[in-house]
C-alpha atoms as a PDB file:
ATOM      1  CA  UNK A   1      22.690 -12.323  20.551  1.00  0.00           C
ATOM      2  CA  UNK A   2      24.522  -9.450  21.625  1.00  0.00           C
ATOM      3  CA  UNK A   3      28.257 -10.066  21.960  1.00  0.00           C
ATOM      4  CA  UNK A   4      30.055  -7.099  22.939  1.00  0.00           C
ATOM      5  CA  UNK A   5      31.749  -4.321  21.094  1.00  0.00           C
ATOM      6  CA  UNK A   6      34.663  -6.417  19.454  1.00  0.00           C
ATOM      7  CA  UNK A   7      32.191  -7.853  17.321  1.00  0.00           C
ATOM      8  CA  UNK A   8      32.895  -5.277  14.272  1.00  0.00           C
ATOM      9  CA  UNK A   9      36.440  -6.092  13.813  1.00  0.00           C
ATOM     10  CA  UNK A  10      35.884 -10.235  13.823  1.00  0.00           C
ATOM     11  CA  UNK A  11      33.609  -9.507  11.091  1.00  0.00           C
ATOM     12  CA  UNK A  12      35.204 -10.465   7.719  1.00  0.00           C
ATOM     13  CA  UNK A  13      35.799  -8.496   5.031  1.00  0.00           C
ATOM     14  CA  UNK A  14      33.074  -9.153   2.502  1.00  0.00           C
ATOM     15  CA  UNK A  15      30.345  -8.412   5.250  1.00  0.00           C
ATOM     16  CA  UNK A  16      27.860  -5.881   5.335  1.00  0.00           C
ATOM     17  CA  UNK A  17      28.719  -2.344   6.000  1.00  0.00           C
ATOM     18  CA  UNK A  18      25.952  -1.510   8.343  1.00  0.00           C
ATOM     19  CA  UNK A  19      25.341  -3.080  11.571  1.00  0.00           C
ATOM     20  CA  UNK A  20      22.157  -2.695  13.284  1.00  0.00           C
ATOM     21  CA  UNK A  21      21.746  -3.109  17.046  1.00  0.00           C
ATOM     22  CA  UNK A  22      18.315  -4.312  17.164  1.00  0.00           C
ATOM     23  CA  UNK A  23      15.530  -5.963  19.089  1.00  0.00           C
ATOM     24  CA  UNK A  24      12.892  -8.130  17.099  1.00  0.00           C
ATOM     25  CA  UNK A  25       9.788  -6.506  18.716  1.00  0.00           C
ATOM     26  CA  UNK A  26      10.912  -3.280  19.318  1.00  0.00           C
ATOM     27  CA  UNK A  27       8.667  -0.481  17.324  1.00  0.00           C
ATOM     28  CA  UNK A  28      11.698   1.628  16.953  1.00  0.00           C
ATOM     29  CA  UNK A  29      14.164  -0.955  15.238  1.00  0.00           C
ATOM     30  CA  UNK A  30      11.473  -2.534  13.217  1.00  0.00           C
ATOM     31  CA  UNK A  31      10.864   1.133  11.768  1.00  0.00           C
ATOM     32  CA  UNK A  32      14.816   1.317  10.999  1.00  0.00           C
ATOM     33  CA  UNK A  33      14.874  -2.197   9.513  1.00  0.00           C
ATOM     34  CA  UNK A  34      11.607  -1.207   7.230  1.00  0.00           C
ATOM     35  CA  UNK A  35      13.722   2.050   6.005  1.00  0.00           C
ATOM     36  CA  UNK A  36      17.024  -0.400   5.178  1.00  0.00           C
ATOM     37  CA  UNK A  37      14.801  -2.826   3.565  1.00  0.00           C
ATOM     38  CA  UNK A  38      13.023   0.003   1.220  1.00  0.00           C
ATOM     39  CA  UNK A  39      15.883   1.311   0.358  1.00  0.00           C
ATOM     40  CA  UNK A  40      17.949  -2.149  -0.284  1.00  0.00           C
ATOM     41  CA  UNK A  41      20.472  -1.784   2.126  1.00  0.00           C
ATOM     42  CA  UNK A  42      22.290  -5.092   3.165  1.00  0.00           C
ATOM     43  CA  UNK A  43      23.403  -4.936   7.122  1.00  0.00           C
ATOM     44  CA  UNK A  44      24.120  -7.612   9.718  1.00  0.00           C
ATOM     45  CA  UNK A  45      21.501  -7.567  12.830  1.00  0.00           C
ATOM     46  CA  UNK A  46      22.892  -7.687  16.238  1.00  0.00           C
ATOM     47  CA  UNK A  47      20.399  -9.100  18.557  1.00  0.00           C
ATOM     48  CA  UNK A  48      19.999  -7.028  21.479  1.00  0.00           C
ATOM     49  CA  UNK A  49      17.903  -9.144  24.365  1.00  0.00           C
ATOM     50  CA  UNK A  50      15.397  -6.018  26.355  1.00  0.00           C
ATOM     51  CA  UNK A  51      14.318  -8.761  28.238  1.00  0.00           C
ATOM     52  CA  UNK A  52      14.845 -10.820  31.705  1.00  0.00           C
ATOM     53  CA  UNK A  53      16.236  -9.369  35.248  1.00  0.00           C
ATOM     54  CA  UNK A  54      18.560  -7.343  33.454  1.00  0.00           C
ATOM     55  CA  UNK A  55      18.743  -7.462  29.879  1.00  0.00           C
ATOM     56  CA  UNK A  56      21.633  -6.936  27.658  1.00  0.00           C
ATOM     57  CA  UNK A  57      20.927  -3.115  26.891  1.00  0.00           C
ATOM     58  CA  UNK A  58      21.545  -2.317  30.169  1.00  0.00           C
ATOM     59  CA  UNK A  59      24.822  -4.230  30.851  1.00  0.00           C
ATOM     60  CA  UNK A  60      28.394  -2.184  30.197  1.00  0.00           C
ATOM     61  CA  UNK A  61      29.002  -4.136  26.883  1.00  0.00           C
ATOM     62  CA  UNK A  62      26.057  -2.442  24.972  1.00  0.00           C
ATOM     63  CA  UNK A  63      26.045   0.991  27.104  1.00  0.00           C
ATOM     64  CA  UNK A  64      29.551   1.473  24.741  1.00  0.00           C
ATOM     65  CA  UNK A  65      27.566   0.968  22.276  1.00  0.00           C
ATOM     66  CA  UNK A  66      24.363   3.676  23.300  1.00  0.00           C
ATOM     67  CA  UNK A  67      25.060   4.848  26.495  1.00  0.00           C
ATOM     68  CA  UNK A  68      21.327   5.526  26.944  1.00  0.00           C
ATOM     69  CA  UNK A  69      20.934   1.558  26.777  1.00  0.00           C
ATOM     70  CA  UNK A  70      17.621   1.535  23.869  1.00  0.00           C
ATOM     71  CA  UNK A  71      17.517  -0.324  20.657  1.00  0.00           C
ATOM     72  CA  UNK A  72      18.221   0.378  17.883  1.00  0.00           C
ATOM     73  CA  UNK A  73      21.744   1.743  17.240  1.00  0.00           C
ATOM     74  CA  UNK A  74      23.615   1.556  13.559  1.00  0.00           C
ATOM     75  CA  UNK A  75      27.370   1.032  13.668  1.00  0.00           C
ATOM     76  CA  UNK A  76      28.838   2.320  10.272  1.00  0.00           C
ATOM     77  CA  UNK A  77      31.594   0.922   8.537  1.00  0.00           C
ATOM     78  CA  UNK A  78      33.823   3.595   9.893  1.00  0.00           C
ATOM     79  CA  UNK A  79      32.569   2.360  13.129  1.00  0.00           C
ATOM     80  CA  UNK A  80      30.884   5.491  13.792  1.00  0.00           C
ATOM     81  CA  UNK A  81      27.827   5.131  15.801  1.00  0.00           C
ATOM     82  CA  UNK A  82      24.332   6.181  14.773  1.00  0.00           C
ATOM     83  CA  UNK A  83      21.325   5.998  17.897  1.00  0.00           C
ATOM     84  CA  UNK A  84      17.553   7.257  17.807  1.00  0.00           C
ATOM     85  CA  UNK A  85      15.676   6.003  14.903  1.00  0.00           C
ATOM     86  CA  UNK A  86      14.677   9.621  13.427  1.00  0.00           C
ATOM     87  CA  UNK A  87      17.957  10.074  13.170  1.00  0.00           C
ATOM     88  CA  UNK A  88      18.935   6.896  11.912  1.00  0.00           C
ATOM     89  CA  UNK A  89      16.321   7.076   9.178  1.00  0.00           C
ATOM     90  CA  UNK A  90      17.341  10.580   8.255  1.00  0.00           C
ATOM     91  CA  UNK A  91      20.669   9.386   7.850  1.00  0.00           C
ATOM     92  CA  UNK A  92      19.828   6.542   5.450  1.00  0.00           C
ATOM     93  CA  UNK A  93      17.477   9.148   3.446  1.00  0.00           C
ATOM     94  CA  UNK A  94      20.583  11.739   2.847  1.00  0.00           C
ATOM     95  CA  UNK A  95      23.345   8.896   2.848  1.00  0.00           C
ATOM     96  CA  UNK A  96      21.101   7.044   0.126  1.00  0.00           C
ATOM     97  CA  UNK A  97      18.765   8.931  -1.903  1.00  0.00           C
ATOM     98  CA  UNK A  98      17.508   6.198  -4.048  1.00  0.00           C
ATOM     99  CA  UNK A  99      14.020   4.990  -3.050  1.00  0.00           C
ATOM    100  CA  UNK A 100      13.007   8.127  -1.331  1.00  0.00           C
ATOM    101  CA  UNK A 101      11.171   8.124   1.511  1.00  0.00           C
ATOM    102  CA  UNK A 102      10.324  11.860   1.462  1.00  0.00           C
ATOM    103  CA  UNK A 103       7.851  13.596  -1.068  1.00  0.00           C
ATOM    104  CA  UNK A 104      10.575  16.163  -3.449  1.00  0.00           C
ATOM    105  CA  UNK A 105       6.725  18.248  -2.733  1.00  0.00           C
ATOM    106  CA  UNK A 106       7.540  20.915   0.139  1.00  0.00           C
ATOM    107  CA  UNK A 107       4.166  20.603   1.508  1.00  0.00           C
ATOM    108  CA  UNK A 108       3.651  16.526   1.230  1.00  0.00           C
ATOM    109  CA  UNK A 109       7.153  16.113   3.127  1.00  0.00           C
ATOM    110  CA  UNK A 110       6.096  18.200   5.892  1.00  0.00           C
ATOM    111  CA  UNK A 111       2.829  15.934   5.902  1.00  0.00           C
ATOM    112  CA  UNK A 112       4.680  12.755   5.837  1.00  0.00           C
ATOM    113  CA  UNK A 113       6.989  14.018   8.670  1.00  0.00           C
ATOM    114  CA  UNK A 114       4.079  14.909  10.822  1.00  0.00           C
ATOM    115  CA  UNK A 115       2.601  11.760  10.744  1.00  0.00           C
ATOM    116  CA  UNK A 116       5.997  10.317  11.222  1.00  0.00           C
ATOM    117  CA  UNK A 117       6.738  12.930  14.394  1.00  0.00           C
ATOM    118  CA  UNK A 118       2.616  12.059  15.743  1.00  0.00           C
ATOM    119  CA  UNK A 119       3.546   8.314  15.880  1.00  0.00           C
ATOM    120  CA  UNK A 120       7.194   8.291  17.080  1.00  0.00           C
ATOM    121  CA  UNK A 121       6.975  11.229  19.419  1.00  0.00           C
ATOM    122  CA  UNK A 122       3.462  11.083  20.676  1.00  0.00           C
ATOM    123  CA  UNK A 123       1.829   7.660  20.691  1.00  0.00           C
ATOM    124  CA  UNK A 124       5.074   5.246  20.937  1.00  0.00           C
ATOM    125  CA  UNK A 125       7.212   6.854  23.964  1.00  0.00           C
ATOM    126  CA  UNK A 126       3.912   6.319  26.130  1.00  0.00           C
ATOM    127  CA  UNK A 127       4.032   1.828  25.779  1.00  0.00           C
ATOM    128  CA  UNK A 128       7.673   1.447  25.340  1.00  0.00           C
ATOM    129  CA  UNK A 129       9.566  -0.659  27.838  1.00  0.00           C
ATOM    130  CA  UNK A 130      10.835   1.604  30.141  1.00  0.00           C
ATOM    131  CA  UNK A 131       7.602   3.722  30.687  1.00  0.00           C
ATOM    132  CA  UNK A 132       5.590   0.236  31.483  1.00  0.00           C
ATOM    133  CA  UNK A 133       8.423  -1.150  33.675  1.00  0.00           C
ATOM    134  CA  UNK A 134       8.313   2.319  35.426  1.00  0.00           C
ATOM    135  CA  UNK A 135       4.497   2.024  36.095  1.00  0.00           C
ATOM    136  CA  UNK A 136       4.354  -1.713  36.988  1.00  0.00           C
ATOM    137  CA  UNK A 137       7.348  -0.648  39.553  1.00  0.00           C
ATOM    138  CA  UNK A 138       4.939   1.821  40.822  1.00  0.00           C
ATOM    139  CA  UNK A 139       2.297  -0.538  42.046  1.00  0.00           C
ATOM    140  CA  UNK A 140      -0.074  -0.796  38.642  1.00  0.00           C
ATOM    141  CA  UNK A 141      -1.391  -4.044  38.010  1.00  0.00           C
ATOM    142  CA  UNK A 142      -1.546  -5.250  34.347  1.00  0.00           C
ATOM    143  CA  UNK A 143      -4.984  -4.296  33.743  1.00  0.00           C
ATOM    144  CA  UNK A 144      -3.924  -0.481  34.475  1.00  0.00           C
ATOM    145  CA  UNK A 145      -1.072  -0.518  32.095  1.00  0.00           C
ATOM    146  CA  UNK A 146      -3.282  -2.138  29.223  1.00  0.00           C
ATOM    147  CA  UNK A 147      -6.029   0.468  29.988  1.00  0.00           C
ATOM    148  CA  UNK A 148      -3.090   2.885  29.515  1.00  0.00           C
ATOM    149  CA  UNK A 149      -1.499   1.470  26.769  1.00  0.00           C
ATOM    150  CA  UNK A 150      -4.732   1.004  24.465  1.00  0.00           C
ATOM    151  CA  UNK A 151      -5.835   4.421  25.259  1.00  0.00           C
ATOM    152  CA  UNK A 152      -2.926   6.419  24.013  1.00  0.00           C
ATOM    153  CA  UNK A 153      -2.471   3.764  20.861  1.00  0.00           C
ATOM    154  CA  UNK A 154      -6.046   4.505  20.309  1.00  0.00           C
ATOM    155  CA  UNK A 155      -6.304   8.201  20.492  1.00  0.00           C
ATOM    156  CA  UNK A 156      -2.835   8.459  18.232  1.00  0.00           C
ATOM    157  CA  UNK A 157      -4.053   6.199  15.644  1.00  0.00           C
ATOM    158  CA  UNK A 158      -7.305   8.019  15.369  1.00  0.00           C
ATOM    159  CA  UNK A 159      -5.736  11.312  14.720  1.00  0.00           C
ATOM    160  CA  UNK A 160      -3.203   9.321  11.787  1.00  0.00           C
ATOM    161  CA  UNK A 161      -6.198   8.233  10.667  1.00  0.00           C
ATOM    162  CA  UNK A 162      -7.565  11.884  10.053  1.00  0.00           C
ATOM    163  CA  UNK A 163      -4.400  12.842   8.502  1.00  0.00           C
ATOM    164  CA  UNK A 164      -3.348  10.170   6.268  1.00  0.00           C
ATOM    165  CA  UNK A 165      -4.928  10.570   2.617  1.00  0.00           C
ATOM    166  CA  UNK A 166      -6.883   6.525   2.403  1.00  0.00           C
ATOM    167  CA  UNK A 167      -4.398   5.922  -0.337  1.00  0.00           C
ATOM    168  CA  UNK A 168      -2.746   2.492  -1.078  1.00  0.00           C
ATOM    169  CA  UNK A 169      -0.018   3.759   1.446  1.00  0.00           C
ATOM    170  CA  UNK A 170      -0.326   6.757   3.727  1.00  0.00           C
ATOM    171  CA  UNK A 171       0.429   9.503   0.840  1.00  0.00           C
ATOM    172  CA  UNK A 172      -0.337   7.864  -2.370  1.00  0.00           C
ATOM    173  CA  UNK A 173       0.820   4.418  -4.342  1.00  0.00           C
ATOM    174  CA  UNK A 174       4.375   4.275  -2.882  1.00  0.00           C
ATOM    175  CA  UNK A 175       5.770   4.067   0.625  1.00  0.00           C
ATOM    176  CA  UNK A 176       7.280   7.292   2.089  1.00  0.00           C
ATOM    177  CA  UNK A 177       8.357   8.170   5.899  1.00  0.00           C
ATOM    178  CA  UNK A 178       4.813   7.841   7.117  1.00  0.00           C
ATOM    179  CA  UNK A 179       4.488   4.298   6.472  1.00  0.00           C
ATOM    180  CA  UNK A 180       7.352   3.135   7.921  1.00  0.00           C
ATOM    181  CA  UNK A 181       6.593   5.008  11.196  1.00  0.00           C
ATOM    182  CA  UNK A 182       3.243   3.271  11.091  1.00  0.00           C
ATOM    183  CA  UNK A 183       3.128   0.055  10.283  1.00  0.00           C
ATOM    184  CA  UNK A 184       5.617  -1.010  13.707  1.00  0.00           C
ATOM    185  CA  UNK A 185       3.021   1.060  15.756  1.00  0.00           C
ATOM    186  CA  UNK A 186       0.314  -0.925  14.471  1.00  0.00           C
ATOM    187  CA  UNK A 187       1.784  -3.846  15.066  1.00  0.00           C
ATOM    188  CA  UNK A 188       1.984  -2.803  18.885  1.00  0.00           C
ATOM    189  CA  UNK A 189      -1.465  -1.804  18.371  1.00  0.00           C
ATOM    190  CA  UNK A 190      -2.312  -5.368  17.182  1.00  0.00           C
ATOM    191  CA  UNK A 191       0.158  -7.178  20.131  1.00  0.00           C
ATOM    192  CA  UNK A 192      -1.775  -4.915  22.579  1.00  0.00           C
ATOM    193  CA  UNK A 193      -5.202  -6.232  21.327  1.00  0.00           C
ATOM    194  CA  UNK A 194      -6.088  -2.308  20.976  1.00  0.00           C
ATOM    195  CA  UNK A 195      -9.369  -1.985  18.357  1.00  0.00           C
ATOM    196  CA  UNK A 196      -8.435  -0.706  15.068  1.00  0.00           C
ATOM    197  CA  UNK A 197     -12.111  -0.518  13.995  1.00  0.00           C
ATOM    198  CA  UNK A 198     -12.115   2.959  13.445  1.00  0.00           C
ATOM    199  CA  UNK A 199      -9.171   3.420  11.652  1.00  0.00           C
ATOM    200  CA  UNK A 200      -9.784   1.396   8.200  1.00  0.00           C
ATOM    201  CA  UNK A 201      -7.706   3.631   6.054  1.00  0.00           C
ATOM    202  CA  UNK A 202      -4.599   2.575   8.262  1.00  0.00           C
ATOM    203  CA  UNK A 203      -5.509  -1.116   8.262  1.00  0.00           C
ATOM    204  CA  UNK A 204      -5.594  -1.128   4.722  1.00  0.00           C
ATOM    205  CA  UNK A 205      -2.230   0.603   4.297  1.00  0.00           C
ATOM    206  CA  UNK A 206      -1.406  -2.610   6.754  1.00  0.00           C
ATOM    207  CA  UNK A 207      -2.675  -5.070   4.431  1.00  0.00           C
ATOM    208  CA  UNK A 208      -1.060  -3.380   1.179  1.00  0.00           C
ATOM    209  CA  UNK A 209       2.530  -2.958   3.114  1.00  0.00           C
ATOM    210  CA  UNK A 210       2.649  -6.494   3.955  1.00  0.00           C
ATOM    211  CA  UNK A 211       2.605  -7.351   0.937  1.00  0.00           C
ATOM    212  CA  UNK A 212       5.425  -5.845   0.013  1.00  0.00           C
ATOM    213  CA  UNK A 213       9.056  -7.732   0.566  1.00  0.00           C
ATOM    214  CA  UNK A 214      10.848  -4.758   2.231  1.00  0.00           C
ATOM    215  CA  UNK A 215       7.850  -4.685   4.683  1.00  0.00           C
ATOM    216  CA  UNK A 216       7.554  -8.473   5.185  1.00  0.00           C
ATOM    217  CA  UNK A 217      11.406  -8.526   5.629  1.00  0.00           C
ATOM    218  CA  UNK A 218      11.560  -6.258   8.289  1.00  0.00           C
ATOM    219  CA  UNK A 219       8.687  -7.771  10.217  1.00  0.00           C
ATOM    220  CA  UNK A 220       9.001  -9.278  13.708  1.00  0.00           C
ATOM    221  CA  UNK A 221       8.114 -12.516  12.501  1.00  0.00           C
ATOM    222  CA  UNK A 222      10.932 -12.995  10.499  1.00  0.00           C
ATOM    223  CA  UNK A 223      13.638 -11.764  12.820  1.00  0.00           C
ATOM    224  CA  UNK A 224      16.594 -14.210  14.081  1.00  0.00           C
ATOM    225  CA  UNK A 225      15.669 -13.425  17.917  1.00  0.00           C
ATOM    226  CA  UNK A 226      12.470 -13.942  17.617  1.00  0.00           C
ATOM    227  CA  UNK A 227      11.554 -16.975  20.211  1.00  0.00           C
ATOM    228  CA  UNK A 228      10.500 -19.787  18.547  1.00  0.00           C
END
């Protein structure tokens, strides 16, 4: 787990150069550990607990980290600090070109960024921790926040759906942007019991991703804080 922000320098030298402040079900550092993975990037996970009375993002040792206290964060070898996922990933994509994520195709990028902006700005701020904590501290039983939470996963996915081309991945035979934005929000979708019966062309992007190593990799399951 989390251990503070000495941890980089009792690090030894042969170790990765990327550290990644993560949580294992978090939608936002699964999509940052998918984008490492594609792109073959070795990095050393820091555990960062969201949960209990007060978890560790909120206590002083990980607000040096991100001062805004959310998951993920990437430390650099410089020991520079990277936080927000879209700008994580955008780093990794100019920082390491190989194994694009984004179409060289003007129009297809913007495509593949849309779906990538529907699904990180529009569907997954609306069931993240903070936003149920603040509406179970408001009185709402459980059944209200998983009324809320399936309809917003439902009506995003349903629009991806529309706008994704039923391809092996989300635009064409190779991963790009899109698919790593989606398969952590389906995922949630799944953990949320929300019905993906109308979506079938995003399912079976599911089914072909986790097939792949960089996607099974980067899945919750096979994360070192997730509970056993």
């Amino acid at each position: 787990m989390f251990e503070g922000c000495s941890r980089m320098n009792s690090l030894p030298r042969d170790a990765p150069r990327l550290e990644l402040f993560t949580y294992y079900r978090s939608t936002s550092s699964y999509r940052v550990r998918i984008a490492l993975a594609l792109k073959g990037l070795d990095y050393t996970a820091i555990p960062v607990n969201l949960l209990g009375e007060v978890g560790e993002h909120l206590k002083p040792g990980y607000k040096a980290v991100n001062p805004q206290g959310r998951v993920p964060a990437l430390r650099l070898e410089s020991g520079e600090i990277i936080t927000q996922s879209p700008a994580i990933i955008e780093y990794l994509e100019e920082r390491y070109p190989d194994q694009p994520l984004l179409s060289t195709d003007l129009v297809l990028r913007a495509r593949q960024r849309a779906v990538a902006a529907l699904i990180g700005c529009d569907i997954h701020p609306l069931h993240n921790v903070s936003v149920l904590n603040r509406l179970r501290g408001m009185g709402h039983d459980e059944a209200d926040i998983s009324g809320w939470i399936g309809h917003w996963i439902a009506e995003g996915l349903q629009a991806v759906e529309q706008l994704i081309d039923g391809t092996a991945f989300c635009f064409g035979n190779e991963p790009s942007v899109a698919d790593v934005y989606l398969l952590p929000q389906v995922y949630a979708a799944r953990r949320f019991k929300v019905d993906l019966g109308a979506c079938p062309r995003i399912t079976r992007v599911e089914q072909r991703a986790l097939t792949y190593p960089a996607f099974q990799k980067a899945h919750p399951d096979a994360q070192p804080d997730k509970p056993d």
